[in-house]
C-alpha atoms as a PDB file:
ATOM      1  CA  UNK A   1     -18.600   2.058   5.269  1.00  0.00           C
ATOM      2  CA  UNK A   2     -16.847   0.510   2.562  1.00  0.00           C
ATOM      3  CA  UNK A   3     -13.693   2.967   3.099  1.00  0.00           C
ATOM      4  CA  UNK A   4     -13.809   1.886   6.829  1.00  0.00           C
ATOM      5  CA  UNK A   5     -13.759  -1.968   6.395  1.00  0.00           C
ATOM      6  CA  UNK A   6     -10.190  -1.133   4.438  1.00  0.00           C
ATOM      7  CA  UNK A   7      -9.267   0.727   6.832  1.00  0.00           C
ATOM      8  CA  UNK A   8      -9.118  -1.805   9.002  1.00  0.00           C
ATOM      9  CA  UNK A   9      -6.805  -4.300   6.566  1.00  0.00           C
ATOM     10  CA  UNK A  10      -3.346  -4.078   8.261  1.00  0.00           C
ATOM     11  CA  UNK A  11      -1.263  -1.822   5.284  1.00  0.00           C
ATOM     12  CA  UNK A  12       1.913  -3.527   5.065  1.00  0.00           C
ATOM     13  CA  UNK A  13       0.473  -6.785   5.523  1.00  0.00           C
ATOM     14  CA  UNK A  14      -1.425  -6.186   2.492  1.00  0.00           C
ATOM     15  CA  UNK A  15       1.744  -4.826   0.551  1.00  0.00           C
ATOM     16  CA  UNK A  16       3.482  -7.710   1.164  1.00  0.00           C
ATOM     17  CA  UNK A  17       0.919 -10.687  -0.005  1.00  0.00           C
ATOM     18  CA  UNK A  18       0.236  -8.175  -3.337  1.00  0.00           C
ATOM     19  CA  UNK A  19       3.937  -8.364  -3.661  1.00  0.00           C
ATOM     20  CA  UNK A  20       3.424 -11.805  -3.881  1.00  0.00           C
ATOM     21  CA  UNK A  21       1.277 -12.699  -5.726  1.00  0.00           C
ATOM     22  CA  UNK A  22       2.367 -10.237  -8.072  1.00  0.00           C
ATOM     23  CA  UNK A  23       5.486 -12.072  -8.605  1.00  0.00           C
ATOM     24  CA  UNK A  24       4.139 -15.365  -8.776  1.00  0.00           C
ATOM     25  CA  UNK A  25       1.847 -13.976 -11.489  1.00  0.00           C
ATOM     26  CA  UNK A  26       4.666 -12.917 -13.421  1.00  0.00           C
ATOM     27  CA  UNK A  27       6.545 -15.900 -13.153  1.00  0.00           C
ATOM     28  CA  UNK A  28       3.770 -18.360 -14.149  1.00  0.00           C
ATOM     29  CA  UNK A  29       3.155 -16.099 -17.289  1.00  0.00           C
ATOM     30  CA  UNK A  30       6.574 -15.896 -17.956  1.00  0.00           C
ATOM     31  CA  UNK A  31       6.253 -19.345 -18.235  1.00  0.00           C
ATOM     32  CA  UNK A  32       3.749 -20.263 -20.543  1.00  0.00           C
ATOM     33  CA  UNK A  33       4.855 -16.970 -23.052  1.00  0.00           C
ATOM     34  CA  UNK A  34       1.562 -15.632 -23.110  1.00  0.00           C
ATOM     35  CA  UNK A  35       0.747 -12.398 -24.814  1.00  0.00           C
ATOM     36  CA  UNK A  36      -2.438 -10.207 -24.712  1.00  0.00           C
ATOM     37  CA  UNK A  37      -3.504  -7.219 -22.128  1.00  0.00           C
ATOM     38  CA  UNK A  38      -1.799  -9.456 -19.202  1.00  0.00           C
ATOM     39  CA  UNK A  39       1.939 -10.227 -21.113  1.00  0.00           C
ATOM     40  CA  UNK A  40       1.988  -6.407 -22.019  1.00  0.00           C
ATOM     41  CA  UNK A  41       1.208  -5.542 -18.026  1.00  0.00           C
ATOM     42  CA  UNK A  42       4.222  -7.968 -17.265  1.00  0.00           C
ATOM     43  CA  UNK A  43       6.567  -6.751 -20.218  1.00  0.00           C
ATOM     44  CA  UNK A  44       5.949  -3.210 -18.867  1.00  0.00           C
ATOM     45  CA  UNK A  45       6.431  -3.977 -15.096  1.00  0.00           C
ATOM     46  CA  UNK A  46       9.536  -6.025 -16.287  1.00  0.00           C
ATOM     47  CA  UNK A  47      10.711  -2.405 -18.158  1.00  0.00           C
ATOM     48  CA  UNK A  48      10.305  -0.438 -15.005  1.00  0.00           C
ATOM     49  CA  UNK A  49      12.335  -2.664 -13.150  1.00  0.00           C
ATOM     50  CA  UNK A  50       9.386  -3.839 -10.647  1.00  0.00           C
ATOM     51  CA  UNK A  51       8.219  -1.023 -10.173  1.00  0.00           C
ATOM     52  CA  UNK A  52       4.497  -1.144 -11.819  1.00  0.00           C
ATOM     53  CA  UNK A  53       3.506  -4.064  -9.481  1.00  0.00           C
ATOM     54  CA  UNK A  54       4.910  -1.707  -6.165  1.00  0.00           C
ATOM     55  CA  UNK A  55       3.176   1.025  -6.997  1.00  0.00           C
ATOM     56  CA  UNK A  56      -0.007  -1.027  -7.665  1.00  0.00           C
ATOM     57  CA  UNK A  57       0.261  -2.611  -4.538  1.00  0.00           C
ATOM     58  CA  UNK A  58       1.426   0.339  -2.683  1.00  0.00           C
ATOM     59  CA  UNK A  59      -1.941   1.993  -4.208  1.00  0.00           C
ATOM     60  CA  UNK A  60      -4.593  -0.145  -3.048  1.00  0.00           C
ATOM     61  CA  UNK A  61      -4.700   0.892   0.054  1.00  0.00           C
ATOM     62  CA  UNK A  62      -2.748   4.062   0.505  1.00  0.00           C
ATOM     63  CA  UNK A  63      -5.929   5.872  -1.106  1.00  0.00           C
ATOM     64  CA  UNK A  64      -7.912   4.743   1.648  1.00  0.00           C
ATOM     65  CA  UNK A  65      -6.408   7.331   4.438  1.00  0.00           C
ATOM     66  CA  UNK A  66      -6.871  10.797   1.897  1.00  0.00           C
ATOM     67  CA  UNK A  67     -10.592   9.745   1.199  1.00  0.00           C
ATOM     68  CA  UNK A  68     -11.347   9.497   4.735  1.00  0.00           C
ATOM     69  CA  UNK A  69      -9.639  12.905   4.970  1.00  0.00           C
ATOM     70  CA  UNK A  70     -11.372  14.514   1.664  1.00  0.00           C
ATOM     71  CA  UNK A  71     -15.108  13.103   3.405  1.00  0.00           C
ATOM     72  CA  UNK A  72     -14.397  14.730   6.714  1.00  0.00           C
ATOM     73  CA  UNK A  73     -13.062  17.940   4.856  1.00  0.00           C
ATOM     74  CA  UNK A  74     -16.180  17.912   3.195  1.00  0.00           C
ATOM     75  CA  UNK A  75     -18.423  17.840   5.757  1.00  0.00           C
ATOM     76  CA  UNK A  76     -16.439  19.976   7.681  1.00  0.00           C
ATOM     77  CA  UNK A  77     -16.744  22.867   5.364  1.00  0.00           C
ATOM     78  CA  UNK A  78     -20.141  21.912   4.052  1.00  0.00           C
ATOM     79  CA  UNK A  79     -21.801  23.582   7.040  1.00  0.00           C
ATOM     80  CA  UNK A  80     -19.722  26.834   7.112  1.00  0.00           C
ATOM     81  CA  UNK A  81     -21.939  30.014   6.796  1.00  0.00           C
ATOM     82  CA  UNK A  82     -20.243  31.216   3.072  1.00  0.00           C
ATOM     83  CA  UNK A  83     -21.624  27.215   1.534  1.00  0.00           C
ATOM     84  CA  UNK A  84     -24.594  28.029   3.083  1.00  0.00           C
ATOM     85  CA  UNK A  85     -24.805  31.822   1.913  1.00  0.00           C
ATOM     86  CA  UNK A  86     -23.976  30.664  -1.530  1.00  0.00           C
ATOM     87  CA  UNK A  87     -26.745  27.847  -1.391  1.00  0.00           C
ATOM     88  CA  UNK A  88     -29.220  31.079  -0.520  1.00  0.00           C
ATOM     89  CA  UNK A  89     -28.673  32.666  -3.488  1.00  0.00           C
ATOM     90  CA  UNK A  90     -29.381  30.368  -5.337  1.00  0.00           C
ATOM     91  CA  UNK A  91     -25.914  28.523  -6.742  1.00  0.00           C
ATOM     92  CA  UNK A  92     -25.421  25.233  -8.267  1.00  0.00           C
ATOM     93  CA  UNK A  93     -24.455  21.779  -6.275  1.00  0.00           C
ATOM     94  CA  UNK A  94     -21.631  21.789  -8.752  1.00  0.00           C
ATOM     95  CA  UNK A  95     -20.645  25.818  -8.706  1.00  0.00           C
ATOM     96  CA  UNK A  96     -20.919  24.913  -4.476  1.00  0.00           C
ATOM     97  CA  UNK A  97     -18.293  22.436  -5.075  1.00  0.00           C
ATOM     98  CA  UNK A  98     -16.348  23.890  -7.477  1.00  0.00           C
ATOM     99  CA  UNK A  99     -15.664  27.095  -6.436  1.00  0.00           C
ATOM    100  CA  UNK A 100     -16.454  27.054  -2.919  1.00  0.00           C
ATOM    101  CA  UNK A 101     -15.559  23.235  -1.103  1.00  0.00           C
ATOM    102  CA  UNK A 102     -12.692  22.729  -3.538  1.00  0.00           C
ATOM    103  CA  UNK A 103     -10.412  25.281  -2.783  1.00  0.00           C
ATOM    104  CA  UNK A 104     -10.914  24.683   0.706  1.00  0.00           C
ATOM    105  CA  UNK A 105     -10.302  20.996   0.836  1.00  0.00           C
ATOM    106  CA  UNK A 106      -7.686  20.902  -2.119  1.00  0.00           C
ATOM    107  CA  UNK A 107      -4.779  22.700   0.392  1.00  0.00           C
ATOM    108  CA  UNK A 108      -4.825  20.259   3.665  1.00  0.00           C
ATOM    109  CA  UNK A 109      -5.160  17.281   1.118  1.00  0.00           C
ATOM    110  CA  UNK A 110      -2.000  18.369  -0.728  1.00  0.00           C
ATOM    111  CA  UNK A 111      -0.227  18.854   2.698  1.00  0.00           C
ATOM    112  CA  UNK A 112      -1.106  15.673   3.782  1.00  0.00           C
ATOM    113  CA  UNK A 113       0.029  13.629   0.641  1.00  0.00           C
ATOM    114  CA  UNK A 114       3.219  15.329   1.155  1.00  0.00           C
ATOM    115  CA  UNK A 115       3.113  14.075   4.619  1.00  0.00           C
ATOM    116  CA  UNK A 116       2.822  10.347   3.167  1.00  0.00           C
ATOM    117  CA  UNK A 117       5.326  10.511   0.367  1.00  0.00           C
ATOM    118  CA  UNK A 118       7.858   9.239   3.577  1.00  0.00           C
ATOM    119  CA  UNK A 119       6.133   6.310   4.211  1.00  0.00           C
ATOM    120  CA  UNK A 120       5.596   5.666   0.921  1.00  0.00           C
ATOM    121  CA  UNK A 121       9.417   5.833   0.561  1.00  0.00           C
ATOM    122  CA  UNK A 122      10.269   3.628   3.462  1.00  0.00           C
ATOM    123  CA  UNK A 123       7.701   0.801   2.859  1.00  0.00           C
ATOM    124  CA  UNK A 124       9.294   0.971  -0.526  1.00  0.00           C
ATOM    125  CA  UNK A 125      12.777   0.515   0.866  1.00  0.00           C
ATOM    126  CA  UNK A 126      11.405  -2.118   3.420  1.00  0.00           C
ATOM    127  CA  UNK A 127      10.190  -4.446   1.001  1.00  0.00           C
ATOM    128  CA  UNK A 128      13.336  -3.729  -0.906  1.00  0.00           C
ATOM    129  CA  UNK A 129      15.454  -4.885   2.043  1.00  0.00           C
ATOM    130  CA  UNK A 130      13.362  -7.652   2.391  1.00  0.00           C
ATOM    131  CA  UNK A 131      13.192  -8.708  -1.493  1.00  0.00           C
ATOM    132  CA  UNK A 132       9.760  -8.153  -2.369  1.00  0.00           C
ATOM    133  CA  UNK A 133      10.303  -4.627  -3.885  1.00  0.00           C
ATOM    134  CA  UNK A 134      11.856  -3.915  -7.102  1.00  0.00           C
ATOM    135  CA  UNK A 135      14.045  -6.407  -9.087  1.00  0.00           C
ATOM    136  CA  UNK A 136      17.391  -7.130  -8.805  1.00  0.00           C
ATOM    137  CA  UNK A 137      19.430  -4.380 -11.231  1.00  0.00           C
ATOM    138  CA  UNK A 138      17.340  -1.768 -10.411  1.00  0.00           C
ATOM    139  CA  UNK A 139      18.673   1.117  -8.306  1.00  0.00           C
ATOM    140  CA  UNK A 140      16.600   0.945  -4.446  1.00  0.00           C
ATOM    141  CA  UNK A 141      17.759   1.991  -0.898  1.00  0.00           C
ATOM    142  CA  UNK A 142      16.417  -0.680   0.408  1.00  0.00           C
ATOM    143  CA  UNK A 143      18.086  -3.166  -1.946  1.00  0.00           C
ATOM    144  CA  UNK A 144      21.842  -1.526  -1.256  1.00  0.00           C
ATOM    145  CA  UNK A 145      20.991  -1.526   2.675  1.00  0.00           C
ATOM    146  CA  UNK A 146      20.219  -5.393   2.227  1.00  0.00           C
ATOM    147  CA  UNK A 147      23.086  -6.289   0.167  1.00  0.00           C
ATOM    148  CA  UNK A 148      25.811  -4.849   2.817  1.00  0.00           C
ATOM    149  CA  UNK A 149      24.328  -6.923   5.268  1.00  0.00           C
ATOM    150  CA  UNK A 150      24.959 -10.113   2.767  1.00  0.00           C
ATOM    151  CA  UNK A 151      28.132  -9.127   2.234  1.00  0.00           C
ATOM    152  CA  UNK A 152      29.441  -9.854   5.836  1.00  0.00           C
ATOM    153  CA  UNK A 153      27.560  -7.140   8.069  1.00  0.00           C
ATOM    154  CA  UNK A 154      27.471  -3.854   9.032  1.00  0.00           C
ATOM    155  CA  UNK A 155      30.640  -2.775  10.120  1.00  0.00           C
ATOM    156  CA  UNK A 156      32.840  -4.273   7.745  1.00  0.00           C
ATOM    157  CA  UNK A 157      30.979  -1.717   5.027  1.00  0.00           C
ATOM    158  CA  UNK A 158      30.114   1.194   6.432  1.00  0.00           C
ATOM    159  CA  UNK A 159      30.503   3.668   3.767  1.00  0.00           C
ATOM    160  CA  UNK A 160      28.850   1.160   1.349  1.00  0.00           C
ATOM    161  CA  UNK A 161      25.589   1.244   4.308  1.00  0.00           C
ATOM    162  CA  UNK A 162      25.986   5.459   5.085  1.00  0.00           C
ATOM    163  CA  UNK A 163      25.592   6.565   1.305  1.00  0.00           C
ATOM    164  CA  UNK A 164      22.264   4.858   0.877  1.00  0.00           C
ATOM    165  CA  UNK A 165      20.983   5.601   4.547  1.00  0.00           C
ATOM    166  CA  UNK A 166      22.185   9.101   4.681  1.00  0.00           C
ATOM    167  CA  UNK A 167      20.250   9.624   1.186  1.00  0.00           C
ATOM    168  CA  UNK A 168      16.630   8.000   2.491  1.00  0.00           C
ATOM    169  CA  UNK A 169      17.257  10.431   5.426  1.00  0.00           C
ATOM    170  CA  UNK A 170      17.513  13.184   3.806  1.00  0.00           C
ATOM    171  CA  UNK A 171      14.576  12.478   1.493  1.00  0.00           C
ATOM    172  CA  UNK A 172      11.968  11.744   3.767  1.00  0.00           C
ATOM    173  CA  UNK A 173      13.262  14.911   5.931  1.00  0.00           C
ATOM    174  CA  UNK A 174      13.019  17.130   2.777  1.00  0.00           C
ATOM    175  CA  UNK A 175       8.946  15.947   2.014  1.00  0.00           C
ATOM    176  CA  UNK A 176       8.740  16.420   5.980  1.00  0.00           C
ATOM    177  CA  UNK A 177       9.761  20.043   5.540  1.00  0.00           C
ATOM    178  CA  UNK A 178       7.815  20.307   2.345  1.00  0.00           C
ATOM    179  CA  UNK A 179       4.889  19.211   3.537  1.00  0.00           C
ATOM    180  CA  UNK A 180       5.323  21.792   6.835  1.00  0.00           C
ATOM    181  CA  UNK A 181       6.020  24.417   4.507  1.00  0.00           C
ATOM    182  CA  UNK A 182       2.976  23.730   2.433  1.00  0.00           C
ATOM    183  CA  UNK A 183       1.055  23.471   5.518  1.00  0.00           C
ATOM    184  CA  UNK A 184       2.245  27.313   6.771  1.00  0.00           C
ATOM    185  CA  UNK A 185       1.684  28.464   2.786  1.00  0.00           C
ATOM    186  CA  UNK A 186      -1.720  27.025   2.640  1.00  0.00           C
ATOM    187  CA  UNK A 187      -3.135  27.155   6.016  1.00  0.00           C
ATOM    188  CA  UNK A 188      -6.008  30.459   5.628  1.00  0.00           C
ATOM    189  CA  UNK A 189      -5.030  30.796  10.177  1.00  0.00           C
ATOM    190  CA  UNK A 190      -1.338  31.691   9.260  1.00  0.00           C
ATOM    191  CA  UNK A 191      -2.091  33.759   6.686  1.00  0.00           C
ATOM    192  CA  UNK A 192      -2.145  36.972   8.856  1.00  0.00           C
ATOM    193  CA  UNK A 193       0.116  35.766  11.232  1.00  0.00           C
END
């Protein structure tokens, strides 16, 4: 019930007030120079360009949407006749799981994760665009999309606007076909087909 209460938490919403907070975190330790567990954490996501406190807050909730998937996999496959078969013979909870549920579940979970990786890409550009992603210096579509429109709009830069465009297109298209490929590869229907 717990999974379902976050489920309900608007995503990007979410993403945005982690953003920051993040950031205001970071600059009221940068502050005071403090050191410990907390300065290392900022040091680090200072390193990475941002990127430590994105994928944090990009992580909080993303998780929420494969868990609900893994559960109803789960169940799913828990009353099939070859769980229940191996239950009559006698085998283990944890051989049952194992060998039986996890090889079953493992393949539409991987599809689907390949299925987010876009989203995960444009919310990442969005905030970007928006300047709550990464920090200024460090390489984002988002962040090259946002700067041609400070630098007087659209059409006076084109090229400057297709590069990083064309390159989040193709991206997101090429974990679109991945994830349909993986789908075909590990779907047990298409197998014989």
């Amino acid at each position: 019930r717990i999974i379902d209460f976050m489920y309900g938490i608007p995503y990007l919403v979410l993403v945005i007030l982690l953003q920051v907070f993040f950031t205001e975190i970071a600059r009221e330790y940068q502050d005071q120079n403090k050191g410990g567990f907390i300065g290392f954490i900022l040091d680090l996501n200072k390193d990475m360009g941002g990127l430590l406190f994105l994928f944090i807050a990009l992580g909080v909730l993303s998780w929420i949407g494969m868990a609900r998937l893994a559960r109803g996999q789960v169940l799913s496959y828990r009353e099939k006749e070859f769980v229940e078969a191996a239950r009559a013979v006698g085998a283990s909870d944890r051989r049952i799981v194992f060998v039986h549920l996890l090889p079953n579940v493992l393949g539409p979970l991987i599809v689907a994760e390949t299925m987010a990786v876009p989203g995960y890409i444009f919310t990442e550009s969005f905030l970007s665009f928006i300047g709550l992603g990464v920090q200024p210096g460090t390489p984002s579509w988002g962040a090259m999309i946002s700067e041609v429109r400070e630098r007087g709009g659209f059409f006076s830069n084109r090229y400057i606007l297709l590069v990083p465009s064309i390159a989040l297109v193709l991206t997101t298209l090429s974990f679109n076909f991945l994830g349909d490929g993986l789908r075909d590869a590990l779907d047990p229907r298409l197998r014989g087909t």
